[in-house]
N, C-alpha and C. Protein backbone atom coordinates (compact mmCIF):
# COMPACT_ATOMS: atom_id res chain seq x y z
N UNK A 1 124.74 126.72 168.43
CA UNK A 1 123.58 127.36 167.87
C UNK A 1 123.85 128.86 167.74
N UNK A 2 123.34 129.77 166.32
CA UNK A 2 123.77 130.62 166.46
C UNK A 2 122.50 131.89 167.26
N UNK A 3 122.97 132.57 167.60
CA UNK A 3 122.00 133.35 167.98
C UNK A 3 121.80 134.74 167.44
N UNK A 4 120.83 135.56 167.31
CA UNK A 4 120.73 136.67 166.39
C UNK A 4 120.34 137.51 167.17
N UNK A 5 120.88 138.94 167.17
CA UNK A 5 120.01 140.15 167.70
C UNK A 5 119.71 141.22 167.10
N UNK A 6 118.63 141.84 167.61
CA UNK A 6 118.35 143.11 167.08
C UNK A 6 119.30 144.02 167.24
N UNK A 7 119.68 144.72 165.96
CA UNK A 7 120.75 146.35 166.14
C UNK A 7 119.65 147.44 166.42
N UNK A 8 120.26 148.09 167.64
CA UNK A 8 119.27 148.88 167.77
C UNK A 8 119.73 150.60 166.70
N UNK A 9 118.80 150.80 166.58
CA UNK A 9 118.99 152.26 165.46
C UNK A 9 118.19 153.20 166.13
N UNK A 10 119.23 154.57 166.05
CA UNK A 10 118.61 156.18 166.24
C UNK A 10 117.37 156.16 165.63
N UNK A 11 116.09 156.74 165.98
CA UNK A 11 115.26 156.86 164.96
C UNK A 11 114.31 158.33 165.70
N UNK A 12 114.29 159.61 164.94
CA UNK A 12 113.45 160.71 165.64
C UNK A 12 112.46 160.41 165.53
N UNK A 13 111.74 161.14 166.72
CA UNK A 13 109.87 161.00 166.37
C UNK A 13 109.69 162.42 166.25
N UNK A 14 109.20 162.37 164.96
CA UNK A 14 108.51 163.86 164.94
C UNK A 14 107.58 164.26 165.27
N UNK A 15 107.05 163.65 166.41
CA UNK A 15 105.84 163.90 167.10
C UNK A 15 104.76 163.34 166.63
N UNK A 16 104.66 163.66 165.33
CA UNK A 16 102.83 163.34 165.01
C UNK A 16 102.64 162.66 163.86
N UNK A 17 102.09 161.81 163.53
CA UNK A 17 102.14 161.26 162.05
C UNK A 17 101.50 161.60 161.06
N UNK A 18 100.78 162.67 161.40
CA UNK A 18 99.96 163.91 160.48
C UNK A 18 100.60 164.46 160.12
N UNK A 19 101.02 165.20 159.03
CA UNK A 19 101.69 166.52 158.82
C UNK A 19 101.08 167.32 158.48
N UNK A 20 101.76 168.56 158.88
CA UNK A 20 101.17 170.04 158.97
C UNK A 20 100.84 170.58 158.38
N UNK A 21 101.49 170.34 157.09
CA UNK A 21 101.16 170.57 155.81
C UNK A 21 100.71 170.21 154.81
N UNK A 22 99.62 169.39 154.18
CA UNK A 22 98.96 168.68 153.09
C UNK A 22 99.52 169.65 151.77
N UNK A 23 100.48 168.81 150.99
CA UNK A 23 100.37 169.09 149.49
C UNK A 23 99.31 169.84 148.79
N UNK A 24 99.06 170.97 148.44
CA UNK A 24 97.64 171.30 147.65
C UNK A 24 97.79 170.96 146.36
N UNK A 25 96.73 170.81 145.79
CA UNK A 25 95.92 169.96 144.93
C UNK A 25 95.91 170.95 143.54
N UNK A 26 97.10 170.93 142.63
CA UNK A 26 97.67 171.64 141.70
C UNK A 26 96.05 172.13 140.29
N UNK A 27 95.89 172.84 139.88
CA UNK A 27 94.99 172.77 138.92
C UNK A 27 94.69 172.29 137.95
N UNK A 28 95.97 171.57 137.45
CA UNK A 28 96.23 170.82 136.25
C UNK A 28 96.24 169.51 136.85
N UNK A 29 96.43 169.05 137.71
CA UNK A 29 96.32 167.69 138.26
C UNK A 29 95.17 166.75 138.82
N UNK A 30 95.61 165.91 137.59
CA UNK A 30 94.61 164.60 137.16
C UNK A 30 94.41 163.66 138.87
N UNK A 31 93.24 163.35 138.78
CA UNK A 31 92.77 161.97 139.39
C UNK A 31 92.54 161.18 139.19
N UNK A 32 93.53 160.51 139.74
CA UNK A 32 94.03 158.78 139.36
C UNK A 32 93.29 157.68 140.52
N UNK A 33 92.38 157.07 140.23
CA UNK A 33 92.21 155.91 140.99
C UNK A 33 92.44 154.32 140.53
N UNK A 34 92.88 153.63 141.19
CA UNK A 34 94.08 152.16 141.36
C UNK A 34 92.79 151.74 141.99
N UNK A 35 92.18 150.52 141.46
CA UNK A 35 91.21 149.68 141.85
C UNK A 35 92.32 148.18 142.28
N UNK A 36 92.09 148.31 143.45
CA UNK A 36 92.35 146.47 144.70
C UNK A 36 91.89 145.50 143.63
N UNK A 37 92.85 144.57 142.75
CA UNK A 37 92.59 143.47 142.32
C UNK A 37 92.46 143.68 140.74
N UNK A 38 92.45 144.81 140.18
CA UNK A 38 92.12 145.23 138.85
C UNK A 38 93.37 145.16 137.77
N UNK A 39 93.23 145.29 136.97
CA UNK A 39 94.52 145.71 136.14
C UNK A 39 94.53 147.60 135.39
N UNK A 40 93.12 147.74 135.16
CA UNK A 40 92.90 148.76 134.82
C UNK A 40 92.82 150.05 135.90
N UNK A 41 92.90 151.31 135.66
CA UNK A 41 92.63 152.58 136.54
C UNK A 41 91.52 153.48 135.63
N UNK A 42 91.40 154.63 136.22
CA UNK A 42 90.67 155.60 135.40
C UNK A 42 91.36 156.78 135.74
N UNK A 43 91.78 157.62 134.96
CA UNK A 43 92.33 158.81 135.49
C UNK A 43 91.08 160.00 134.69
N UNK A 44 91.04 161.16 135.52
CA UNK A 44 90.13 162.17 134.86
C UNK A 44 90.47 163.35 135.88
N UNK A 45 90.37 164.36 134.98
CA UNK A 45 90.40 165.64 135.62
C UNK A 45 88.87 165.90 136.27
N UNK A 46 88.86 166.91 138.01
CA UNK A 46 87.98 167.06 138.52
C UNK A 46 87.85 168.73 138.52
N UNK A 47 87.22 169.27 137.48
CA UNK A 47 86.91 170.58 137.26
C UNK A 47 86.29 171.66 138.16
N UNK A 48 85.21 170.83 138.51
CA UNK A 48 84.27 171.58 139.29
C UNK A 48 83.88 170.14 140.49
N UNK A 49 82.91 169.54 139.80
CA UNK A 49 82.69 168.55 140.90
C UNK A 49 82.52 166.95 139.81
N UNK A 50 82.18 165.81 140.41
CA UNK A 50 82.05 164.83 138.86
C UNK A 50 81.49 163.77 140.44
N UNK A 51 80.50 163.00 140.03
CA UNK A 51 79.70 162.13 140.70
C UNK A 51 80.43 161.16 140.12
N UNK A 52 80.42 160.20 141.02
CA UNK A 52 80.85 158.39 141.15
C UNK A 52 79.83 157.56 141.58
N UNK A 53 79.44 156.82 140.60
CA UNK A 53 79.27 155.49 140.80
C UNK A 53 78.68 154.58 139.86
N UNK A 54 77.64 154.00 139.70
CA UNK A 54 76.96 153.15 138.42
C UNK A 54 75.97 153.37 137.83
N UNK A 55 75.94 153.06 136.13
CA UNK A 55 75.23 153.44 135.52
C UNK A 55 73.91 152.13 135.59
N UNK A 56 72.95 152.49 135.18
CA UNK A 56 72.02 151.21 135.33
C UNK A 56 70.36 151.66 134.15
N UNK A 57 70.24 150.62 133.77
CA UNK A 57 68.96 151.00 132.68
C UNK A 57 68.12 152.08 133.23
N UNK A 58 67.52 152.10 134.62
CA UNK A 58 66.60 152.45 135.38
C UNK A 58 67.16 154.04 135.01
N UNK A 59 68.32 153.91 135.59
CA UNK A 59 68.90 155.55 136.14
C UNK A 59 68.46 156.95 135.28
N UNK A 60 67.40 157.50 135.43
CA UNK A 60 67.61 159.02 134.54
C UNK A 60 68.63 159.56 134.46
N UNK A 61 69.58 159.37 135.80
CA UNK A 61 70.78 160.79 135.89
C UNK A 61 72.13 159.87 136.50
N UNK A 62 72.58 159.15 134.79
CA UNK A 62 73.85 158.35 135.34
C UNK A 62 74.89 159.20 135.98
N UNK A 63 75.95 158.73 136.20
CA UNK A 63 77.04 159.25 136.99
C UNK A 63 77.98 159.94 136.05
N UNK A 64 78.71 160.76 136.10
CA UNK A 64 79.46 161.38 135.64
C UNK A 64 81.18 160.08 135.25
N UNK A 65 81.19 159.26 136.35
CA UNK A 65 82.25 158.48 136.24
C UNK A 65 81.19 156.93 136.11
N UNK A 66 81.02 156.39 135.44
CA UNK A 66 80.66 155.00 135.62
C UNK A 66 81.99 154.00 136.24
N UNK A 67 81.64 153.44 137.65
CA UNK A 67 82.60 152.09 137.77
C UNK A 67 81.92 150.78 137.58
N UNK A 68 80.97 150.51 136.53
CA UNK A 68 80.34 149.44 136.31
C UNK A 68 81.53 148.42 136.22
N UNK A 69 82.10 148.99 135.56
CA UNK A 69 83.28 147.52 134.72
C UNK A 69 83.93 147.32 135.43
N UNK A 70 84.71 147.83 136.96
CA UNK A 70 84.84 147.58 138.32
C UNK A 70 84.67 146.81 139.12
N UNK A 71 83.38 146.50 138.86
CA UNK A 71 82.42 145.03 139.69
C UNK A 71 81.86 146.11 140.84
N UNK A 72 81.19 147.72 140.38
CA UNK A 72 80.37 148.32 140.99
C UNK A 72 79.19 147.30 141.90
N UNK A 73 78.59 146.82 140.73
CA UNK A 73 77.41 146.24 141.31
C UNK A 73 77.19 145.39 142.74
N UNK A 74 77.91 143.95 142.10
CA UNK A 74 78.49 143.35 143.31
C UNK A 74 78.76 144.12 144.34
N UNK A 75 79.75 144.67 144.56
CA UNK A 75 80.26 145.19 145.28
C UNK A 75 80.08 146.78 146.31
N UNK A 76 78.40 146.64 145.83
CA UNK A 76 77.28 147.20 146.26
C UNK A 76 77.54 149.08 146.61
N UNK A 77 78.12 149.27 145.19
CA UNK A 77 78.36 150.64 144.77
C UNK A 77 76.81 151.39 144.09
N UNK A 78 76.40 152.50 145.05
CA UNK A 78 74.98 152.77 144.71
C UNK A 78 75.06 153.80 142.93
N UNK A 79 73.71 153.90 142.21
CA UNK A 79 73.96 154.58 141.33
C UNK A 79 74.47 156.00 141.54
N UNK A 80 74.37 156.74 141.95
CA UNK A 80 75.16 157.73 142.06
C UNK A 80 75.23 157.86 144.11
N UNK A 81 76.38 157.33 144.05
CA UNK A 81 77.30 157.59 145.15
C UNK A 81 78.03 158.16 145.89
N UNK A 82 79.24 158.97 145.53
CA UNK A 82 79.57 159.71 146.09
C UNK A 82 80.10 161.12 144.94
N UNK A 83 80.23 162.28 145.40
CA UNK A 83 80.82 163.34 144.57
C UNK A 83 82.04 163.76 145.04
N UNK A 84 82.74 164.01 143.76
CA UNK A 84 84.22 164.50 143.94
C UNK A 84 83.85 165.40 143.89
N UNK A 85 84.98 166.74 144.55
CA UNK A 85 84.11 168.08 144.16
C UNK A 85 86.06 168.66 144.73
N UNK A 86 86.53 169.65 143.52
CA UNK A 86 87.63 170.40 143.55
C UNK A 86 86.92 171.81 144.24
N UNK A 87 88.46 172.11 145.37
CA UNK A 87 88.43 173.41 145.58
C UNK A 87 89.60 173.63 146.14
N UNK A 88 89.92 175.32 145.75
CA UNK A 88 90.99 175.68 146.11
C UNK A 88 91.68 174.59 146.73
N UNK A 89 92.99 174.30 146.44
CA UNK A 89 93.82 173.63 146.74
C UNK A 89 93.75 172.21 147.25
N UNK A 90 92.41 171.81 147.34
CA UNK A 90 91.89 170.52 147.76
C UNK A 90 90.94 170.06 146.89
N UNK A 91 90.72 168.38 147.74
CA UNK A 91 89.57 167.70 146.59
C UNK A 91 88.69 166.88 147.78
N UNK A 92 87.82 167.68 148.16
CA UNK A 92 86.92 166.84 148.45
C UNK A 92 85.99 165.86 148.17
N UNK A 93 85.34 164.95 148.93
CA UNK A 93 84.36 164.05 148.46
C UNK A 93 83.34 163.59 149.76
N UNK A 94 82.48 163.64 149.19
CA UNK A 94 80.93 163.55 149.87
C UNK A 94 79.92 162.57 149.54
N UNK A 95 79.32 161.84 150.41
CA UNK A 95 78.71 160.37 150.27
C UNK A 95 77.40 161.33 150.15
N UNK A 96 76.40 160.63 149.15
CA UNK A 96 75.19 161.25 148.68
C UNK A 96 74.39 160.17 149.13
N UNK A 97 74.61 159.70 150.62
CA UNK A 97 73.14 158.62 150.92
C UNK A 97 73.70 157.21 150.55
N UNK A 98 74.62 157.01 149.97
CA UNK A 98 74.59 155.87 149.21
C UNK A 98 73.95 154.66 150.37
N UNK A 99 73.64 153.93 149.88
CA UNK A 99 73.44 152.40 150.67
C UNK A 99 74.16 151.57 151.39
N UNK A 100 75.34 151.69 150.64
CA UNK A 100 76.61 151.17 151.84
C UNK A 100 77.79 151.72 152.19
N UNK A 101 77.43 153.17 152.03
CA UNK A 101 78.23 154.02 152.49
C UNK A 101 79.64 154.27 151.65
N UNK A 102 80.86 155.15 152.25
CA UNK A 102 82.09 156.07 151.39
C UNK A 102 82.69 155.83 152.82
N UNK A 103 84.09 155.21 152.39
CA UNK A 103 85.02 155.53 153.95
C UNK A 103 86.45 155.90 152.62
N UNK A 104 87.07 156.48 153.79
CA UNK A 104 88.34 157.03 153.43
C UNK A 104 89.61 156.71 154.54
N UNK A 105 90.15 155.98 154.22
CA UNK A 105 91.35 155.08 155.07
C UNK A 105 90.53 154.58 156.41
N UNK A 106 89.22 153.58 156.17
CA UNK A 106 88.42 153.29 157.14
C UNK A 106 87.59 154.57 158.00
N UNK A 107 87.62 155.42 157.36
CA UNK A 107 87.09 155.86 158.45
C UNK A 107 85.77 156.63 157.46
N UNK A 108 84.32 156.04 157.99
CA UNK A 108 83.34 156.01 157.55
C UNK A 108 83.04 157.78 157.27
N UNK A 109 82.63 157.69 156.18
CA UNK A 109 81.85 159.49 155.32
C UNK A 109 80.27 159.32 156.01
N UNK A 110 80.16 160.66 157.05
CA UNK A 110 78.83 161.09 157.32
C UNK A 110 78.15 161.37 155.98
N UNK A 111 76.99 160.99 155.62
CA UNK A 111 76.51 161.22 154.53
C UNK A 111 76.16 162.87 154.25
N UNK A 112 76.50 163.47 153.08
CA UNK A 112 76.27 164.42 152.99
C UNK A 112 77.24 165.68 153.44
N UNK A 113 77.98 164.84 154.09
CA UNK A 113 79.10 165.83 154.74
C UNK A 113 80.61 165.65 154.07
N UNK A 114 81.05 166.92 153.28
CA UNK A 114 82.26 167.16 152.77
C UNK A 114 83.52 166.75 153.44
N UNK A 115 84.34 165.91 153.29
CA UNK A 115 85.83 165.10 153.56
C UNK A 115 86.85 165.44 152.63
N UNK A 116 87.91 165.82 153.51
CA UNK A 116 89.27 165.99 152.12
C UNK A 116 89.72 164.67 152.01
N UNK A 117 90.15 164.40 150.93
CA UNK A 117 91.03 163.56 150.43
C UNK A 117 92.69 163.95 150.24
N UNK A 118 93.23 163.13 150.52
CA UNK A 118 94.53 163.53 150.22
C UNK A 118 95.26 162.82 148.93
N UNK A 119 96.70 162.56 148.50
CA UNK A 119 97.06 162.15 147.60
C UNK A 119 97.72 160.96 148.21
N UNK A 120 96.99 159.49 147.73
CA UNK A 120 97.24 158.05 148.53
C UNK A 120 96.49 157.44 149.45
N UNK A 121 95.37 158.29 149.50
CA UNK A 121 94.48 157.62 150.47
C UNK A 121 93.67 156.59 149.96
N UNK A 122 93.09 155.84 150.97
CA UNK A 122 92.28 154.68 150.17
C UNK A 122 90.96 155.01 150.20
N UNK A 123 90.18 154.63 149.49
CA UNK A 123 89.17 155.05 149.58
C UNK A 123 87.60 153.89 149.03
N UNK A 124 86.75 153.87 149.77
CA UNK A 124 86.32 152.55 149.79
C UNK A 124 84.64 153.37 149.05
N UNK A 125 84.04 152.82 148.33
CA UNK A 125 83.07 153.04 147.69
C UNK A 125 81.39 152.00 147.80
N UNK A 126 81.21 151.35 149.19
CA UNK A 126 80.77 149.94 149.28
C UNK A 126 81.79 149.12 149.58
N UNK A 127 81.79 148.45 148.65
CA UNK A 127 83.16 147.08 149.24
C UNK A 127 83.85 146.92 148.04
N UNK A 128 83.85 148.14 147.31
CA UNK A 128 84.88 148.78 146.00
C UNK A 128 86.18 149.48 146.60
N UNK A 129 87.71 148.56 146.79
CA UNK A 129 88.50 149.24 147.11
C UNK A 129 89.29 150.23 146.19
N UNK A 130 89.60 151.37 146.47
CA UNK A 130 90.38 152.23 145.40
C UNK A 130 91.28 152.89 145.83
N UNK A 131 92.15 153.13 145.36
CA UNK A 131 93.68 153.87 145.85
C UNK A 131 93.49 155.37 144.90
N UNK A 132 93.81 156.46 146.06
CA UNK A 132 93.14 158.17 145.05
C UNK A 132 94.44 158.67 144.88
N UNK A 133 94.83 159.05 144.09
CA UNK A 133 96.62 159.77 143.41
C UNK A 133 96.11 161.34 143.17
N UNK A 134 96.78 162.23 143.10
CA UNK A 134 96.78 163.16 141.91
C UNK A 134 97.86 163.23 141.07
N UNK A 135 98.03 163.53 139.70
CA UNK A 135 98.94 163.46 139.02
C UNK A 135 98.99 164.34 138.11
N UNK A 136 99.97 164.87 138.05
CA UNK A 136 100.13 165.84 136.64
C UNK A 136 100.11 165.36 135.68
């Protein structure tokens, strides 16, 4: 019988799996979100700030991004949900109350309270999964 082992390999720890430095968030660079299960994305530049979420007959003040065609609804994405909002060198985003809440790599958005995003994080909108890029 043959038997198999592990090779063991050098490997450094650089201590922390954070890094020190976050990429800043170029001025010309687009935001790309990768919807879990989709074929389609949406890419759009974030100028100043641009609201996310669904448009609906009722709504006076649709969203700046509609993810209806997403499977918003279902997937219990409120009409206006969360805001992207650019600044210096970053892109934050902020849950506006929604109903079932904004997490960002699981980890739940206090409502109302500003979160950076980084480039690759996941980002959950209700039970709308999305992958956030920036791209030139």
């Amino acid at each position: 019988m043959d038997t198999f082992s592990t090779r063991h390999m050098d490997i450094e720890d650089s201590g922390s799996a954070i890094p020190d430095h976050l990429p800043p968030l170029e001025s010309d660079q687009h935001v790309l979100l990768v919807f879990t299960g989709q074929a389609q994305h949406i890419q759009f530049l974030v100028e100043q700030q641009l609201v996310l979420g669904r448009r609906s007959p009722e709504n006076s003040q649709p969203p700046d991004v509609d993810l209806a065609a997403f499977g918003a609804y279902p997937a219990g994405v409120s009409r206006r949900h969360c805001v992207l909002r650019r600044e210096p060198g970053k892109l934050m985003v902020m849950d506006l109350g929604s109903s079932n809440g904004t997490k960002v790599n699981d980890y739940r958005l206090t409502p109302h309270s500003p979160f950076q995003i980084v480039n690759g994080d996941s980002f959950w909108l209700g039970r709308l999964q999305t992958w956030i890029y920036f791209k030139a």
